[in-house]
Protein backbone atom coordinates (compact mmCIF):
# COMPACT_ATOMS: atom_id res chain seq x y z
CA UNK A 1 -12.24 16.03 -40.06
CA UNK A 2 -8.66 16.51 -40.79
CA UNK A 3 -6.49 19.21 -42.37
CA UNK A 4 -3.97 22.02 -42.35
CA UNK A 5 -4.59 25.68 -41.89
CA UNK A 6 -3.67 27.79 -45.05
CA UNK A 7 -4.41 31.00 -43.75
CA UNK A 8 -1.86 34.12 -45.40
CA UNK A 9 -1.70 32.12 -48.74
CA UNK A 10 -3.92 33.13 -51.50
CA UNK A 11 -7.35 31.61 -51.69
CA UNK A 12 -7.70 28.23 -53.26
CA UNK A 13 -8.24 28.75 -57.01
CA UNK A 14 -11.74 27.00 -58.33
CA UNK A 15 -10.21 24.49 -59.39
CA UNK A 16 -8.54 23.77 -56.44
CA UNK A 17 -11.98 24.23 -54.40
CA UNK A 18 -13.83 21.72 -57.07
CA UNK A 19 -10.50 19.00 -56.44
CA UNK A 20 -10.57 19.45 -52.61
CA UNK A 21 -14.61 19.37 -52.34
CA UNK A 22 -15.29 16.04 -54.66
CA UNK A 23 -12.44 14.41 -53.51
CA UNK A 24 -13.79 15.22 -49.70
CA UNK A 25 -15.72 11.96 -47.88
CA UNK A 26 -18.24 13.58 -45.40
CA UNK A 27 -19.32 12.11 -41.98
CA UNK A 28 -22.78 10.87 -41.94
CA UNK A 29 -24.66 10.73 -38.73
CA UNK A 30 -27.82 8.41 -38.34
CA UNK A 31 -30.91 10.95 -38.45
CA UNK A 32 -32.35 9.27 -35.60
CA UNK A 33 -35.74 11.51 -34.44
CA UNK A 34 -34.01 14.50 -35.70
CA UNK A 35 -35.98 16.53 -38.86
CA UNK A 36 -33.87 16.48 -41.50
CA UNK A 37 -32.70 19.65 -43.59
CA UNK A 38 -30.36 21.12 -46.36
CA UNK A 39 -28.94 24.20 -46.76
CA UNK A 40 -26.58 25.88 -49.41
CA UNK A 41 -23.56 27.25 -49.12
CA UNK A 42 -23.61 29.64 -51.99
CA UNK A 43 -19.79 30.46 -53.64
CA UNK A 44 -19.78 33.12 -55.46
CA UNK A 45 -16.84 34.89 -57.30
CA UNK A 46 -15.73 38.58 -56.28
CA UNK A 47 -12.98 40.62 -57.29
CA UNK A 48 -11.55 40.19 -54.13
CA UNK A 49 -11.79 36.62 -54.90
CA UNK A 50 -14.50 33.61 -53.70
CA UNK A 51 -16.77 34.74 -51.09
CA UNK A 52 -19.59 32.97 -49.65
CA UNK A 53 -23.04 34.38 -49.87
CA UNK A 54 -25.29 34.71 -46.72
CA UNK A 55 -28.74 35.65 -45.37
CA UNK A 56 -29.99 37.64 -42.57
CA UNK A 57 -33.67 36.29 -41.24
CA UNK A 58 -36.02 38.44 -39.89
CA UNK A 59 -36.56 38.98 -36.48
CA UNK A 60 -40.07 38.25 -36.94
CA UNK A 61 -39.75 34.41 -37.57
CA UNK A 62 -40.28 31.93 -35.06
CA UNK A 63 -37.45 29.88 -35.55
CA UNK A 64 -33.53 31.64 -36.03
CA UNK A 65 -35.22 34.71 -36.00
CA UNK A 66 -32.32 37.99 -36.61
CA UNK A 67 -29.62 35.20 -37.23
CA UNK A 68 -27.42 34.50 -39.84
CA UNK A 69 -27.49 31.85 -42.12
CA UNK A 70 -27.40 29.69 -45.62
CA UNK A 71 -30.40 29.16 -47.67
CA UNK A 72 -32.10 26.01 -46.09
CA UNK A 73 -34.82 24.12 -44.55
CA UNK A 74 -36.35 21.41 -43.80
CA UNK A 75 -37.13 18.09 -46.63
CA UNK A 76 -39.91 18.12 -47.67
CA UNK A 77 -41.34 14.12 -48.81
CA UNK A 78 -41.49 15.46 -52.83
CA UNK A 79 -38.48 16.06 -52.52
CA UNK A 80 -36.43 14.09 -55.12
CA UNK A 81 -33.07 14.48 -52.75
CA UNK A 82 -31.59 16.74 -50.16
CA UNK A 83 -29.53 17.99 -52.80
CA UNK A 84 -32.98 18.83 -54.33
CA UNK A 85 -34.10 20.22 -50.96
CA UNK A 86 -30.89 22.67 -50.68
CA UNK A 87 -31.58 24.36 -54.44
CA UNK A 88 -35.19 24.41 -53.83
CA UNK A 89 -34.81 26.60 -50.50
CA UNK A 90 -32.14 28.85 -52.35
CA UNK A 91 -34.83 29.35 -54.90
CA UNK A 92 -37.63 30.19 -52.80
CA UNK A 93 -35.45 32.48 -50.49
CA UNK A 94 -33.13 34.14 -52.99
CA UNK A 95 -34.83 33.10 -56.38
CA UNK A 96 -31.62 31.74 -57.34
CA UNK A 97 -32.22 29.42 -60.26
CA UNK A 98 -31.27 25.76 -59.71
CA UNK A 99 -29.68 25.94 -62.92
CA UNK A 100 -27.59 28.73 -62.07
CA UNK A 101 -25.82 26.20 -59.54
CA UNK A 102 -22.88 23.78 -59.62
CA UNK A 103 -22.49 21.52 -57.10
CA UNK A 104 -19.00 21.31 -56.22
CA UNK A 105 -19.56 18.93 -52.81
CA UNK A 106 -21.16 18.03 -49.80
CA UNK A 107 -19.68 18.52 -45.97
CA UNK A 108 -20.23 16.77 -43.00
CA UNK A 109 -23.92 16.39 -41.53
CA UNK A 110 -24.59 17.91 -38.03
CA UNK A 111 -27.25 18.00 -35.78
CA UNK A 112 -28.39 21.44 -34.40
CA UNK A 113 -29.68 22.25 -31.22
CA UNK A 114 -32.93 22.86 -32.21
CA UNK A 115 -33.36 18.75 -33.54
CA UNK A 116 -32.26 19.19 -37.06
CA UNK A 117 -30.09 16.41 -38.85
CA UNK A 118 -28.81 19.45 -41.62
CA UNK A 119 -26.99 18.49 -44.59
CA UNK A 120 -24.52 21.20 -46.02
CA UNK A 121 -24.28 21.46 -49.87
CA UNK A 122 -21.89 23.99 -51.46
CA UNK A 123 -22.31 25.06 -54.81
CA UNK A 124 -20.98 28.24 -56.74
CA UNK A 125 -23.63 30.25 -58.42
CA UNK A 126 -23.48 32.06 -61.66
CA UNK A 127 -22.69 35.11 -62.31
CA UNK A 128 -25.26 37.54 -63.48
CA UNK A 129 -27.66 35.88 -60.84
CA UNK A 130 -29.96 38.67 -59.08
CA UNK A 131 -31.03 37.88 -55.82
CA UNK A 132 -34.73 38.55 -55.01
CA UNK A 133 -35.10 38.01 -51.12
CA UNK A 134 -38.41 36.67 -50.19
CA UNK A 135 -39.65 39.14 -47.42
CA UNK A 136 -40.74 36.32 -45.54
CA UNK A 137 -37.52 35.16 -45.18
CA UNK A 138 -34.76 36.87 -45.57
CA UNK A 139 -34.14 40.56 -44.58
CA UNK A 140 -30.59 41.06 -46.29
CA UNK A 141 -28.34 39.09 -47.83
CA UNK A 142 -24.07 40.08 -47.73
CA UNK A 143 -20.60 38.31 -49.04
CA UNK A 144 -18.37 37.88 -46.49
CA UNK A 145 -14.98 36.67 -48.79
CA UNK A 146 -13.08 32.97 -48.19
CA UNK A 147 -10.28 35.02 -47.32
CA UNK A 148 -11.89 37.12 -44.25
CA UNK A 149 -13.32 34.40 -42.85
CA UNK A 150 -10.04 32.49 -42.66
CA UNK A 151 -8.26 35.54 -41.01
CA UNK A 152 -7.58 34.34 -37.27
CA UNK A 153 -8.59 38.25 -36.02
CA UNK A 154 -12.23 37.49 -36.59
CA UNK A 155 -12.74 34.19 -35.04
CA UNK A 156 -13.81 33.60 -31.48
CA UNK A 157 -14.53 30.24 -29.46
CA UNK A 158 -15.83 29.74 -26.45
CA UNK A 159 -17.52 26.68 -24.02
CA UNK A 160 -21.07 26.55 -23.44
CA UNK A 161 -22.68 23.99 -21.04
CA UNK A 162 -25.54 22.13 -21.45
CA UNK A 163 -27.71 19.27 -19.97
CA UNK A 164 -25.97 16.76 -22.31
CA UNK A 165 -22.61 18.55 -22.07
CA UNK A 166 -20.09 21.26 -23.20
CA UNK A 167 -20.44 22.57 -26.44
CA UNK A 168 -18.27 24.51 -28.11
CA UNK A 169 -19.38 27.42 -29.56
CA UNK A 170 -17.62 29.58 -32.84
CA UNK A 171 -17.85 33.23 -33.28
CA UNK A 172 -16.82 34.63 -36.97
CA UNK A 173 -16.60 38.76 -36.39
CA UNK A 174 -17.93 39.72 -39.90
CA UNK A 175 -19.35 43.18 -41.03
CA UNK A 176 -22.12 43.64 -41.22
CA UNK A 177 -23.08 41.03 -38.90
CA UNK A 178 -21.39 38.83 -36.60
CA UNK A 179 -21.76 34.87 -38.01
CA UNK A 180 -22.62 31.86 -35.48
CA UNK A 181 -24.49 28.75 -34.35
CA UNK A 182 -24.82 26.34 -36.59
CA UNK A 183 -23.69 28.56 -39.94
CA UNK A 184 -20.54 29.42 -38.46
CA UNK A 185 -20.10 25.43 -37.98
CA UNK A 186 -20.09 24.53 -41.52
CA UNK A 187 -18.18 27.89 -42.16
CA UNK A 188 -15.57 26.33 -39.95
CA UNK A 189 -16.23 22.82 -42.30
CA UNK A 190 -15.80 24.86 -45.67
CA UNK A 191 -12.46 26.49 -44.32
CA UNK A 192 -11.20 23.31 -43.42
CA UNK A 193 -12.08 21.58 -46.10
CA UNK A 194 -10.86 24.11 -48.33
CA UNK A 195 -7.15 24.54 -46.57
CA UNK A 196 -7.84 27.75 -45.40
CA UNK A 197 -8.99 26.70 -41.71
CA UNK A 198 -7.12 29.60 -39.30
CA UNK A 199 -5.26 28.77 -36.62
CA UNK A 200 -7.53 29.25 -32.94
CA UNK A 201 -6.89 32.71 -31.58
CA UNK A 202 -6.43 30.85 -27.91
């Protein structure tokens, strides 16, 4: 993936996000024996301008448990496509109507560590939407703005080994909770995408 950092510029208008998001090819990876899985990456539009919406899951659940992330899971075989798959998990999780929704563009697949083959869809919800968390779920849900995630004081990287290599690993700083793993990948594929990608704080 290729692009410029934007950060200390004002957010990408909507337009702007719509042009740079359908005219954006993403990488496709061959699933393989990986499960495959959508999430969401829900836009929404603040005063303090375009924000992305996340969730907080439970500490109870098996999988993820306490960690951040975007509506998601795995596709199911109704499923008419992963697009499909993405609103469907938004709705059960958030009971965010699929009509409420506009696709404005897919990112690049990746494969988590846990054996998913995840497809990222953003789209910008409505406003007007309320969000009913489903208990099971999702604990909390929080905006973190475009423009705070781009800000180079929040980000940390680091190196983590593993039996099939280094990985690196991305740290976004956010209130109320710190963002990582796999979200804080596509985070990192939004802000890129979008122009706003900050520059590494070394």
């Amino acid at each position: 993936m290729g692009g410029s950092g934007a950060h200390g510029s004002a957010a990408p208008t909507l337009d702007e996000l719509r042009r740079r998001l359908t005219a954006y090819t993403p990488e496709h990876h061959p699933v393989g024996p990986h499960r495959t899985a959508s999430v969401l990456i829900p836009l929404v539009q603040r005063p303090e301008g375009m924000a992305a919406l996340f969730t907080l899951r439970p500490t109870h659940m098996q999988a993820h448990g306490g960690q951040v992330s975007f509506p998601g899971g795995r596709v199911d075989p109704t499923d008419a496509d992963r697009w499909y798959t993405a609103l469907r998990e938004a709705n059960e999780e958030l009971a965010i109507p699929p009509d409420a929704v506009e696709p404005l563009g897919r990112l690049d697949d990746l494969v988590t560590v846990t054996g998913y083959h995840v497809t990222p869809w953003v789209g910008l919800v409505a406003p007007g939407v309320r969000y009913r968390p489903s208990p099971a779920e999702v604990e909390a849900w929080f905006t973190v703005p475009l423009l705070t995630l781009a800000d180079p004081a929040i980000l940390r990287t680091m190196q983590s080994r593993r039996h099939d290599g280094k990985r690196r690993l991305t740290f976004y700083l956010t209130e109320p909770h710190t963002i990582w793993g796999a979200t804080a990948h596509m985070v990192a594929d939004l802000l890129e995408v979008s122009g706003m990608a900050p520059l590494s704080p070394g």
